[in-house]
N, C-alpha and C. Protein backbone atom coordinates (compact mmCIF):
# COMPACT_ATOMS: atom_id res chain seq x y z
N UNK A 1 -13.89 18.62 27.46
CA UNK A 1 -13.50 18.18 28.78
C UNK A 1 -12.02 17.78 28.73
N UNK A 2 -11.21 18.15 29.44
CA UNK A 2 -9.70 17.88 29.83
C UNK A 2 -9.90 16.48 30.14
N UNK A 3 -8.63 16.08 29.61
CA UNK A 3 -8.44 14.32 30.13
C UNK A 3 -7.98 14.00 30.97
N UNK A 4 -7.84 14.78 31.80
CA UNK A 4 -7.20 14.63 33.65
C UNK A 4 -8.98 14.71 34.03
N UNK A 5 -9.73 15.50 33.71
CA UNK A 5 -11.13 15.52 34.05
C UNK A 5 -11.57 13.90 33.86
N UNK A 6 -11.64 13.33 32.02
CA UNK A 6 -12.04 12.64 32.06
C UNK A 6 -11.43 11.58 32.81
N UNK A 7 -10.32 11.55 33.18
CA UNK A 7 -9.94 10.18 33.52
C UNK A 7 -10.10 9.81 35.24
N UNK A 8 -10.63 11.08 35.97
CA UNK A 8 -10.74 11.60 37.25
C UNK A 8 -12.77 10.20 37.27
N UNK A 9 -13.20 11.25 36.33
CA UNK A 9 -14.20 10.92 36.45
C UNK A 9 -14.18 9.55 35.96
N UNK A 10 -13.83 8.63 34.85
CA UNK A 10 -14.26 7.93 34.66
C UNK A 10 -13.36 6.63 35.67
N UNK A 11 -12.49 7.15 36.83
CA UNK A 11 -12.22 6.52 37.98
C UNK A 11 -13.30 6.10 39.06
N UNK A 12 -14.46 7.36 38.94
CA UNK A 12 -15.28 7.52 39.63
C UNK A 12 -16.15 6.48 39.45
N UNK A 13 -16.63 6.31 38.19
CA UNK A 13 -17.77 5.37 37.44
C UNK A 13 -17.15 4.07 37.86
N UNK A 14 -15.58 3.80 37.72
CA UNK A 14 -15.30 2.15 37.64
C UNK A 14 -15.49 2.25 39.44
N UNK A 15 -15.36 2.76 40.29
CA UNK A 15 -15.43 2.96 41.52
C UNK A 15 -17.05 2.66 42.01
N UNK A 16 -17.27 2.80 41.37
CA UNK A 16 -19.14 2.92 41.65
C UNK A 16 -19.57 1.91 41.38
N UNK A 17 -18.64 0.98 40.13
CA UNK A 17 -19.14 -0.25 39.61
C UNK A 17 -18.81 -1.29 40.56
N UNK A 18 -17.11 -0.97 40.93
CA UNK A 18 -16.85 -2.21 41.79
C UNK A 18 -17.76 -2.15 43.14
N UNK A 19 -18.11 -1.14 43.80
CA UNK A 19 -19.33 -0.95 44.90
C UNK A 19 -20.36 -1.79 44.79
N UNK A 20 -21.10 -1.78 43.13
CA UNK A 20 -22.47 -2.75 42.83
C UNK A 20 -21.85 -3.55 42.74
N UNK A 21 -20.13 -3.97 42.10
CA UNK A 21 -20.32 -5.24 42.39
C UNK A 21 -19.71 -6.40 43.15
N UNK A 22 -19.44 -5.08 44.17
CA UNK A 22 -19.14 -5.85 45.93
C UNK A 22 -20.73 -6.86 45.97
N UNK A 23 -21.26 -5.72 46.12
CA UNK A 23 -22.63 -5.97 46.36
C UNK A 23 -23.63 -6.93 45.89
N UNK A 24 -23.40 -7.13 44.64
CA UNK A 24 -23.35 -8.28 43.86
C UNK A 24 -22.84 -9.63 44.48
N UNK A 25 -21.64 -9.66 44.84
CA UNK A 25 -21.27 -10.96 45.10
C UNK A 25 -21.74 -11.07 46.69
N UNK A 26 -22.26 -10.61 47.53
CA UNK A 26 -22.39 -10.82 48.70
C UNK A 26 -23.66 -11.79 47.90
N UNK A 27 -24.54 -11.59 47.02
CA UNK A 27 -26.16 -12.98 46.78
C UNK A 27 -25.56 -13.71 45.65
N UNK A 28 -24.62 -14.01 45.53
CA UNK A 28 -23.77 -14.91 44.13
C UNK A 28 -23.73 -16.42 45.32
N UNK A 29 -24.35 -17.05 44.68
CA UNK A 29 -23.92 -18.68 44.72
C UNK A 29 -23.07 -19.69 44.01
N UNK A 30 -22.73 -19.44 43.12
CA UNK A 30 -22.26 -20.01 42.26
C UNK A 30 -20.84 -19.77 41.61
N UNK A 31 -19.98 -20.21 41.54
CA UNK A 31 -18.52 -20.02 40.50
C UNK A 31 -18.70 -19.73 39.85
N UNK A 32 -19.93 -20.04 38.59
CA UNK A 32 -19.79 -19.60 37.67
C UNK A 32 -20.28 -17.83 37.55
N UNK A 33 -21.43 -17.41 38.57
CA UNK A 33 -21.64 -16.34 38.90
C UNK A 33 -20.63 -15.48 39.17
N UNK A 34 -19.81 -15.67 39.72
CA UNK A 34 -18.71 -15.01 40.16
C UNK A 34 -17.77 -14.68 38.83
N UNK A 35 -17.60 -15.66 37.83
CA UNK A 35 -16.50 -15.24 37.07
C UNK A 35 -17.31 -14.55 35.89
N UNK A 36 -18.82 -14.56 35.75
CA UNK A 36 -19.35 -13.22 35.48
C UNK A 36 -19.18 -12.12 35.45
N UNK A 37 -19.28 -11.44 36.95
CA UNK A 37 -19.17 -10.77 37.66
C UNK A 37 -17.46 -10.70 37.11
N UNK A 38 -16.49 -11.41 37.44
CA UNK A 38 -15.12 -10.99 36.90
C UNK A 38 -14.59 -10.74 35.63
N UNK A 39 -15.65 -11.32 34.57
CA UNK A 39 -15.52 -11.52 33.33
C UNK A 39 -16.09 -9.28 32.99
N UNK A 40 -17.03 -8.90 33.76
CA UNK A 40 -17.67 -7.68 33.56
C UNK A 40 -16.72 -6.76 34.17
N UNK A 41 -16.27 -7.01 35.39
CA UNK A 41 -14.94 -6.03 35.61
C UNK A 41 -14.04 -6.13 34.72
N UNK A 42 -13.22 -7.18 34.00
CA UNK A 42 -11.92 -7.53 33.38
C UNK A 42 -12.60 -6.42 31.85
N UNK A 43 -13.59 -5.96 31.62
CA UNK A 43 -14.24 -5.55 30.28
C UNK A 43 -14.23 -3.79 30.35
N UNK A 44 -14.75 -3.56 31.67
CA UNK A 44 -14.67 -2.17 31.77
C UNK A 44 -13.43 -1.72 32.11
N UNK A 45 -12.58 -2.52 33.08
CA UNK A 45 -11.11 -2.67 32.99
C UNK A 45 -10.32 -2.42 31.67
N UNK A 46 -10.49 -3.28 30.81
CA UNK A 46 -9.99 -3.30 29.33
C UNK A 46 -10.08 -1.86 28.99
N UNK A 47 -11.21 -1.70 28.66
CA UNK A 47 -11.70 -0.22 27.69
C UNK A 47 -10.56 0.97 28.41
N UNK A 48 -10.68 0.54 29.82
CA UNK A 48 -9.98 2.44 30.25
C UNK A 48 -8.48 2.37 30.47
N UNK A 49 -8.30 0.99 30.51
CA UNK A 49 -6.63 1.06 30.42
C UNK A 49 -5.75 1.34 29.25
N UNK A 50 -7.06 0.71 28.36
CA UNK A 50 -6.40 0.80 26.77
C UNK A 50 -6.45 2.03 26.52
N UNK A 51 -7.33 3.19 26.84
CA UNK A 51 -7.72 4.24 26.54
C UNK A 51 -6.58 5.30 27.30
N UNK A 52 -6.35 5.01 28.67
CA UNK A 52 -5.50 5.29 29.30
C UNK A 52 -3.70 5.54 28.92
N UNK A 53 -3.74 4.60 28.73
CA UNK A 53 -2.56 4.06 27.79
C UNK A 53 -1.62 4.69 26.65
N UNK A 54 -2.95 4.49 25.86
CA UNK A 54 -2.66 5.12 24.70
C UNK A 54 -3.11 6.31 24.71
N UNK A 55 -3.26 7.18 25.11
CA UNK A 55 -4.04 8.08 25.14
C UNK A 55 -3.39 9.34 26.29
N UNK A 56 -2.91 8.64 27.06
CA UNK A 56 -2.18 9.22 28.51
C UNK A 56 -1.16 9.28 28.68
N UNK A 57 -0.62 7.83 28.90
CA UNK A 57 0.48 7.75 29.39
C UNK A 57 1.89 7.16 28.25
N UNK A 58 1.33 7.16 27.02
CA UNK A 58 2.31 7.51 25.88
C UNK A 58 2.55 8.70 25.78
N UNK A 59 1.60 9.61 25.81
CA UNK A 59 2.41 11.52 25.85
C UNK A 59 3.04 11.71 26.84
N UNK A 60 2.86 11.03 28.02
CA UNK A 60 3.94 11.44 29.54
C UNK A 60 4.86 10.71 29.26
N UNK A 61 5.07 9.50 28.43
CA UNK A 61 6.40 8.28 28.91
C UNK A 61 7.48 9.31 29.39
N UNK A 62 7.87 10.31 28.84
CA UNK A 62 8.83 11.03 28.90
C UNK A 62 9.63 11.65 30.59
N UNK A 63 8.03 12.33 30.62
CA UNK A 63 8.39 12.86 31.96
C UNK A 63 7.98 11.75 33.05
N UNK A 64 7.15 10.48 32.85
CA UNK A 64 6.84 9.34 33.84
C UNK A 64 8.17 8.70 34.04
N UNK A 65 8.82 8.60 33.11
CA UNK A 65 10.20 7.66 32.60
C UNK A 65 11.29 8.58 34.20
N UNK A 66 11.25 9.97 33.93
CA UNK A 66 12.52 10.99 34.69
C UNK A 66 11.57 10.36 36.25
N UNK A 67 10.74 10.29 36.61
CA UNK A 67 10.23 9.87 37.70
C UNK A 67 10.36 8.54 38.12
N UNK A 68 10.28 7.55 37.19
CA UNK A 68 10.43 6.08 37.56
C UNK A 68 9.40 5.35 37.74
N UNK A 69 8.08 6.11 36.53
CA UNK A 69 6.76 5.69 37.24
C UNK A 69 6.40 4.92 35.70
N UNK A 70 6.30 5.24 34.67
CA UNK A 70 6.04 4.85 33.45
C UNK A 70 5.70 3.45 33.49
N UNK A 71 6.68 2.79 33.95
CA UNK A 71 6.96 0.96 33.33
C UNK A 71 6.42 0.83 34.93
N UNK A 72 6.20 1.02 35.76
CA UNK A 72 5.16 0.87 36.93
C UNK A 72 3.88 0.85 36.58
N UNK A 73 3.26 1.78 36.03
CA UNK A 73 1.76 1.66 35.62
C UNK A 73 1.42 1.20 34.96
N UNK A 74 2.56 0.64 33.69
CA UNK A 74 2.37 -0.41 32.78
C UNK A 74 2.65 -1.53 33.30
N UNK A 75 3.09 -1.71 34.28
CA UNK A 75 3.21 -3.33 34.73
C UNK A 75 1.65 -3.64 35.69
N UNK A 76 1.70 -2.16 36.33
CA UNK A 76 -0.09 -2.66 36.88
C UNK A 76 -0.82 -2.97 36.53
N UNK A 77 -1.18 -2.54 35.40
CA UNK A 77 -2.65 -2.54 34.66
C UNK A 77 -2.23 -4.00 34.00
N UNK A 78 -0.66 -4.69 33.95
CA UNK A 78 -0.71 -6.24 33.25
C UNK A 78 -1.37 -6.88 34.74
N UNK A 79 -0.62 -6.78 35.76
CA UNK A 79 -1.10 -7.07 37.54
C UNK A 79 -2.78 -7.24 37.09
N UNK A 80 -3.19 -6.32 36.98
CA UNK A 80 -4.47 -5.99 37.83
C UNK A 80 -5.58 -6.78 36.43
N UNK A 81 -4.85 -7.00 35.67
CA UNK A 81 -5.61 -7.89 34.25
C UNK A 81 -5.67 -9.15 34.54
N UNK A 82 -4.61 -9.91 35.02
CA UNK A 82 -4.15 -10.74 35.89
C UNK A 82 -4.99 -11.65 36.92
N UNK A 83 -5.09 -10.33 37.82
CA UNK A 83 -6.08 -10.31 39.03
C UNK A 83 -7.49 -11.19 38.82
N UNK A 84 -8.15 -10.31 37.72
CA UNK A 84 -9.52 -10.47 37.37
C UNK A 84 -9.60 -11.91 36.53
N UNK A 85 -8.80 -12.33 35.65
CA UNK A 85 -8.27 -13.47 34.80
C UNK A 85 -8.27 -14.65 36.21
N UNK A 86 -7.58 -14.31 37.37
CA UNK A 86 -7.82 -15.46 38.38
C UNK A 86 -8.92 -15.21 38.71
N UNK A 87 -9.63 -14.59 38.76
CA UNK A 87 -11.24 -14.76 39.61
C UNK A 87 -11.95 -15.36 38.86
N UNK A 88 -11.44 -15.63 37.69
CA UNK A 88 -12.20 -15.98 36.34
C UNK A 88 -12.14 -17.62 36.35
N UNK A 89 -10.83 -17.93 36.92
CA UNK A 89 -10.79 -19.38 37.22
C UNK A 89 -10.60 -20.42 38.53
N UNK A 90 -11.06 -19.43 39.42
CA UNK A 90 -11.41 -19.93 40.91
C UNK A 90 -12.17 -21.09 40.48
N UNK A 91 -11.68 -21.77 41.73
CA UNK A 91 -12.07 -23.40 41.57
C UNK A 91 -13.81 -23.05 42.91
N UNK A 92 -13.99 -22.36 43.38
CA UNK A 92 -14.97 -22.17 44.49
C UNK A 92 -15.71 -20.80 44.02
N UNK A 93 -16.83 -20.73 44.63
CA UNK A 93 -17.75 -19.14 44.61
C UNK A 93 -16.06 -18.41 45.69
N UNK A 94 -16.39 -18.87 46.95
CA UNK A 94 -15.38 -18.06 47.93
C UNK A 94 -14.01 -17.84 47.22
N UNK A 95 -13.28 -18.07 46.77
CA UNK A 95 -12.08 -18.10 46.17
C UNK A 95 -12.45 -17.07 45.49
N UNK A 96 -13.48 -17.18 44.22
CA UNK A 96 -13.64 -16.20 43.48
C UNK A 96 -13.63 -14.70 43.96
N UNK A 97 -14.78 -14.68 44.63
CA UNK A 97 -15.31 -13.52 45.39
C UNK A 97 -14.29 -13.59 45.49
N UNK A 98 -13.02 -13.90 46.96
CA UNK A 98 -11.75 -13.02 47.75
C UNK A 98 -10.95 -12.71 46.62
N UNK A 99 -11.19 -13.15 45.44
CA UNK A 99 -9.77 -12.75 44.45
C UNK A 99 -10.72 -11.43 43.45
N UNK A 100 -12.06 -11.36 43.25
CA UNK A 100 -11.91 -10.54 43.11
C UNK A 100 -12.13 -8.94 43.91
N UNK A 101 -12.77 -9.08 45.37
CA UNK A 101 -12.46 -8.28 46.11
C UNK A 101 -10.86 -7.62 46.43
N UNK A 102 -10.21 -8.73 46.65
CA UNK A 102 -9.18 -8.27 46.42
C UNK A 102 -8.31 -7.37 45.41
N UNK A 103 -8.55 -7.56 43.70
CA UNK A 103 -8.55 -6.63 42.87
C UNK A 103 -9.37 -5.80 42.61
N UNK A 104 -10.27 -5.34 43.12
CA UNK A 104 -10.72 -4.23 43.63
C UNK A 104 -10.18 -2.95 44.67
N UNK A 105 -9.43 -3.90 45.76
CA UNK A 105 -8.91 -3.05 46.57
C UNK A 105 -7.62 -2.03 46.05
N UNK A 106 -6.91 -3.35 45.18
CA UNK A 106 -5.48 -2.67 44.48
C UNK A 106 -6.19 -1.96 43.85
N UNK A 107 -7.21 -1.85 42.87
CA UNK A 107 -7.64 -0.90 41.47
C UNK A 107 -7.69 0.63 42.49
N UNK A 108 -8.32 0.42 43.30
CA UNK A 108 -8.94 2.04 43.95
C UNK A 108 -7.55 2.16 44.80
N UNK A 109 -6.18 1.65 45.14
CA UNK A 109 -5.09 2.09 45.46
C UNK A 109 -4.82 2.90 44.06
N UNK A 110 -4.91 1.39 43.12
CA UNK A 110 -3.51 2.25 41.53
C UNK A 110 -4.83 3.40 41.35
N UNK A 111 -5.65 3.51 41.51
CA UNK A 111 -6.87 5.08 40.76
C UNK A 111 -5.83 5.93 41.58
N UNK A 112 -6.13 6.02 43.03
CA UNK A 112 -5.60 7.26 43.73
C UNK A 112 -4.30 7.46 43.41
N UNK A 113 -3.15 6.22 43.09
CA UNK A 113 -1.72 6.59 42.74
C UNK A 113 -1.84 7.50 41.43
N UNK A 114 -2.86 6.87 40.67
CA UNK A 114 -2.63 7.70 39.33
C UNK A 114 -3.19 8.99 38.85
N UNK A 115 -4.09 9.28 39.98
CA UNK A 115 -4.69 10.97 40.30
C UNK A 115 -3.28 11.69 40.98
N UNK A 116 -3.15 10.91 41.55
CA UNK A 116 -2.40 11.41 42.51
C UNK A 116 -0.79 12.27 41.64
N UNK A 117 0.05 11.09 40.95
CA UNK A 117 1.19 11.54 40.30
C UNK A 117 0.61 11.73 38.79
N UNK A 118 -0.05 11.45 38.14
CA UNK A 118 0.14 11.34 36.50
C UNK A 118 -1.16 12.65 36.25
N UNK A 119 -2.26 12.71 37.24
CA UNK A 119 -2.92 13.87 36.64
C UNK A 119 -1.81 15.23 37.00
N UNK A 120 -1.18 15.47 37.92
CA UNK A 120 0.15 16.37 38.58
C UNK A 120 0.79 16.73 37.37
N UNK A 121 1.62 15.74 36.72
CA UNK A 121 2.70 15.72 35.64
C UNK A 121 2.26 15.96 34.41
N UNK A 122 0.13 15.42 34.02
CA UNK A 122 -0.49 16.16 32.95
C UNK A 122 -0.42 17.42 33.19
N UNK A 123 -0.97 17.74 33.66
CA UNK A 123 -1.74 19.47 34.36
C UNK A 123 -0.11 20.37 33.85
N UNK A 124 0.90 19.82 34.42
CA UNK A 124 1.79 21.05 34.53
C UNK A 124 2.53 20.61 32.70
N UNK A 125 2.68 19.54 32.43
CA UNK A 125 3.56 19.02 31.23
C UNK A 125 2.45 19.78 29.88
N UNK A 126 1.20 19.90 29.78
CA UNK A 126 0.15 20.35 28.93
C UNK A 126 -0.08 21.28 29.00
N UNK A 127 -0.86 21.99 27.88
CA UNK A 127 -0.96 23.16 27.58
C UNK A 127 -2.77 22.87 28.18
N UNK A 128 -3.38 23.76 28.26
CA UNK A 128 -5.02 23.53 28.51
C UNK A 128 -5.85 23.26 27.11
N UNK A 129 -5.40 23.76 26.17
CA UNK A 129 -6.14 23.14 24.49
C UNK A 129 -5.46 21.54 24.59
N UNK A 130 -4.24 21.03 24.88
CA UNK A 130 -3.87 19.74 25.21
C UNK A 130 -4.39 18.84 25.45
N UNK A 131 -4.44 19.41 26.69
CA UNK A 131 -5.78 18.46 27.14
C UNK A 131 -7.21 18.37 27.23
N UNK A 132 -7.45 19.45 26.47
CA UNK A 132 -8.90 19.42 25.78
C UNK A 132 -8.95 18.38 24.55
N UNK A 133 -7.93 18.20 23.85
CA UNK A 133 -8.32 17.42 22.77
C UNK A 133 -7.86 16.24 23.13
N UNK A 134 -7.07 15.43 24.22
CA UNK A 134 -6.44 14.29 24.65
C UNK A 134 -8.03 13.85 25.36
N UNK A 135 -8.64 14.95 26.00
CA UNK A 135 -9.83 14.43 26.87
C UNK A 135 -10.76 14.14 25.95
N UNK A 136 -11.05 14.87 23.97
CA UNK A 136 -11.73 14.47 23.51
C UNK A 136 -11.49 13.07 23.02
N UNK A 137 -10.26 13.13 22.63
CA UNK A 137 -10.25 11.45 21.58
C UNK A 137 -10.64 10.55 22.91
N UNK A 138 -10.14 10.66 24.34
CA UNK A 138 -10.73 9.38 24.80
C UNK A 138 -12.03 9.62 24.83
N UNK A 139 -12.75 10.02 25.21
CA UNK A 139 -14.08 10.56 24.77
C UNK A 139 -14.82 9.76 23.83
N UNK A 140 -14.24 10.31 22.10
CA UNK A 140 -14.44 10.15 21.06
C UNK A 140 -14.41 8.37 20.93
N UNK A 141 -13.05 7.91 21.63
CA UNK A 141 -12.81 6.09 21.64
C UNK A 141 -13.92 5.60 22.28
N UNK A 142 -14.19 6.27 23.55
CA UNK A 142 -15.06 5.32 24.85
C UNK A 142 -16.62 5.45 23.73
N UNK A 143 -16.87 6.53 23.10
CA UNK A 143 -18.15 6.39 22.79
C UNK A 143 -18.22 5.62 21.36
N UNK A 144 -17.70 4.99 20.91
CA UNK A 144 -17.21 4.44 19.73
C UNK A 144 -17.86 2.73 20.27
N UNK A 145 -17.23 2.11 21.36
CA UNK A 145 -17.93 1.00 21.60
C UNK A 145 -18.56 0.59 23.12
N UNK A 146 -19.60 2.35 23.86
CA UNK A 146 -19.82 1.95 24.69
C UNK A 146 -19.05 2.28 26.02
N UNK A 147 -18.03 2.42 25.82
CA UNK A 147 -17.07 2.31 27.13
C UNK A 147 -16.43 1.36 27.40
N UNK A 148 -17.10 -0.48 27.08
CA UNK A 148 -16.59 -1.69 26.79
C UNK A 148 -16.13 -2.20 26.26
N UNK A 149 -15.37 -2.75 26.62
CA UNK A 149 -14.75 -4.02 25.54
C UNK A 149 -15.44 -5.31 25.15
N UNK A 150 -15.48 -5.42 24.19
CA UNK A 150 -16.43 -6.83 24.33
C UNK A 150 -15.56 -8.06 24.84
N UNK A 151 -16.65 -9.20 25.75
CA UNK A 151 -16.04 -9.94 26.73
C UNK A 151 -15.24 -10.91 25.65
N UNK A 152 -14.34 -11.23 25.99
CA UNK A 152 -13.39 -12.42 25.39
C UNK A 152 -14.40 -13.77 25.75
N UNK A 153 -14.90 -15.02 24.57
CA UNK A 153 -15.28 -16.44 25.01
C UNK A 153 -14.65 -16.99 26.32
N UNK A 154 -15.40 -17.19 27.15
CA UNK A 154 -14.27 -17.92 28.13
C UNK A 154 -14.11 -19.44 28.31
């Protein structure tokens, strides 16, 4: 599988997750429920940025860099780590929930920015064996522990 494939798709999966766990927090009572719930996004978060990362957007720095996008998507994914880290220490259930609905909304903006320009600049910058084997090692990483990161003590 090409890693513009995998990374298409595994946009899809974190997309599906934050859905259950909109859905989720609509029967959450509790703060501490909530930074659960943020503690489990900030984890599947982890795994695909790191994977992303290293894996992606170190072979583009080059041509991301001539665009002006590189140190943008690396400053998001610090943003959007950020994000989930405050939902983690909302003083209220409500606080929680809006902070992490809210990083939800940016994540499915930065997904579409990054289908949008960085699968573009793979596709044409790669050869098709390229990204057959860029799509295996993340592959090869995600199935190594799961897809997750294990949660940090909080």
């Amino acid at each position: 599988m090409k890693v513009t494939d995998v990374l298409v798709s595994h946009h899809a999966f974190l997309r599906g997750m934050f859905v259950a766990m909109e859905h989720a927090l609509e029967r959450v009572e509790t703060v501490e429920e909530v930074r659960v719930v943020a503690r489990v996004a900030e984890g599947l978060l982890r795994g695909h940025t790191e994977a992303e990362e290293s894996l992606l957007f170190r072979s583009l720095d080059a041509l991301l860099t001539e665009q002006g996008k590189t140190s943008q998507f690396y400053m998001q994914h610090k943003e959007h780590t950020a994000l989930l880290k405050q939902a983690q220490t909302a003083r209220s259930a409500s606080e929680g929930r809006s902070d992490l609905l809210l990083a939800f909304r940016i994540l499915r903006a930065h997904f579409h920015e990054e289908e949008r320009l960085v699968l573009r600049v793979a596709q044409t910058a790669f050869q098709p064996e390229s990204l057959e084997t860029l799509g295996k090692a993340w592959l090869d990483r995600h199935a190594l522990n799961g897809g997750v990161e294990p949660l940090a003590p909080s």
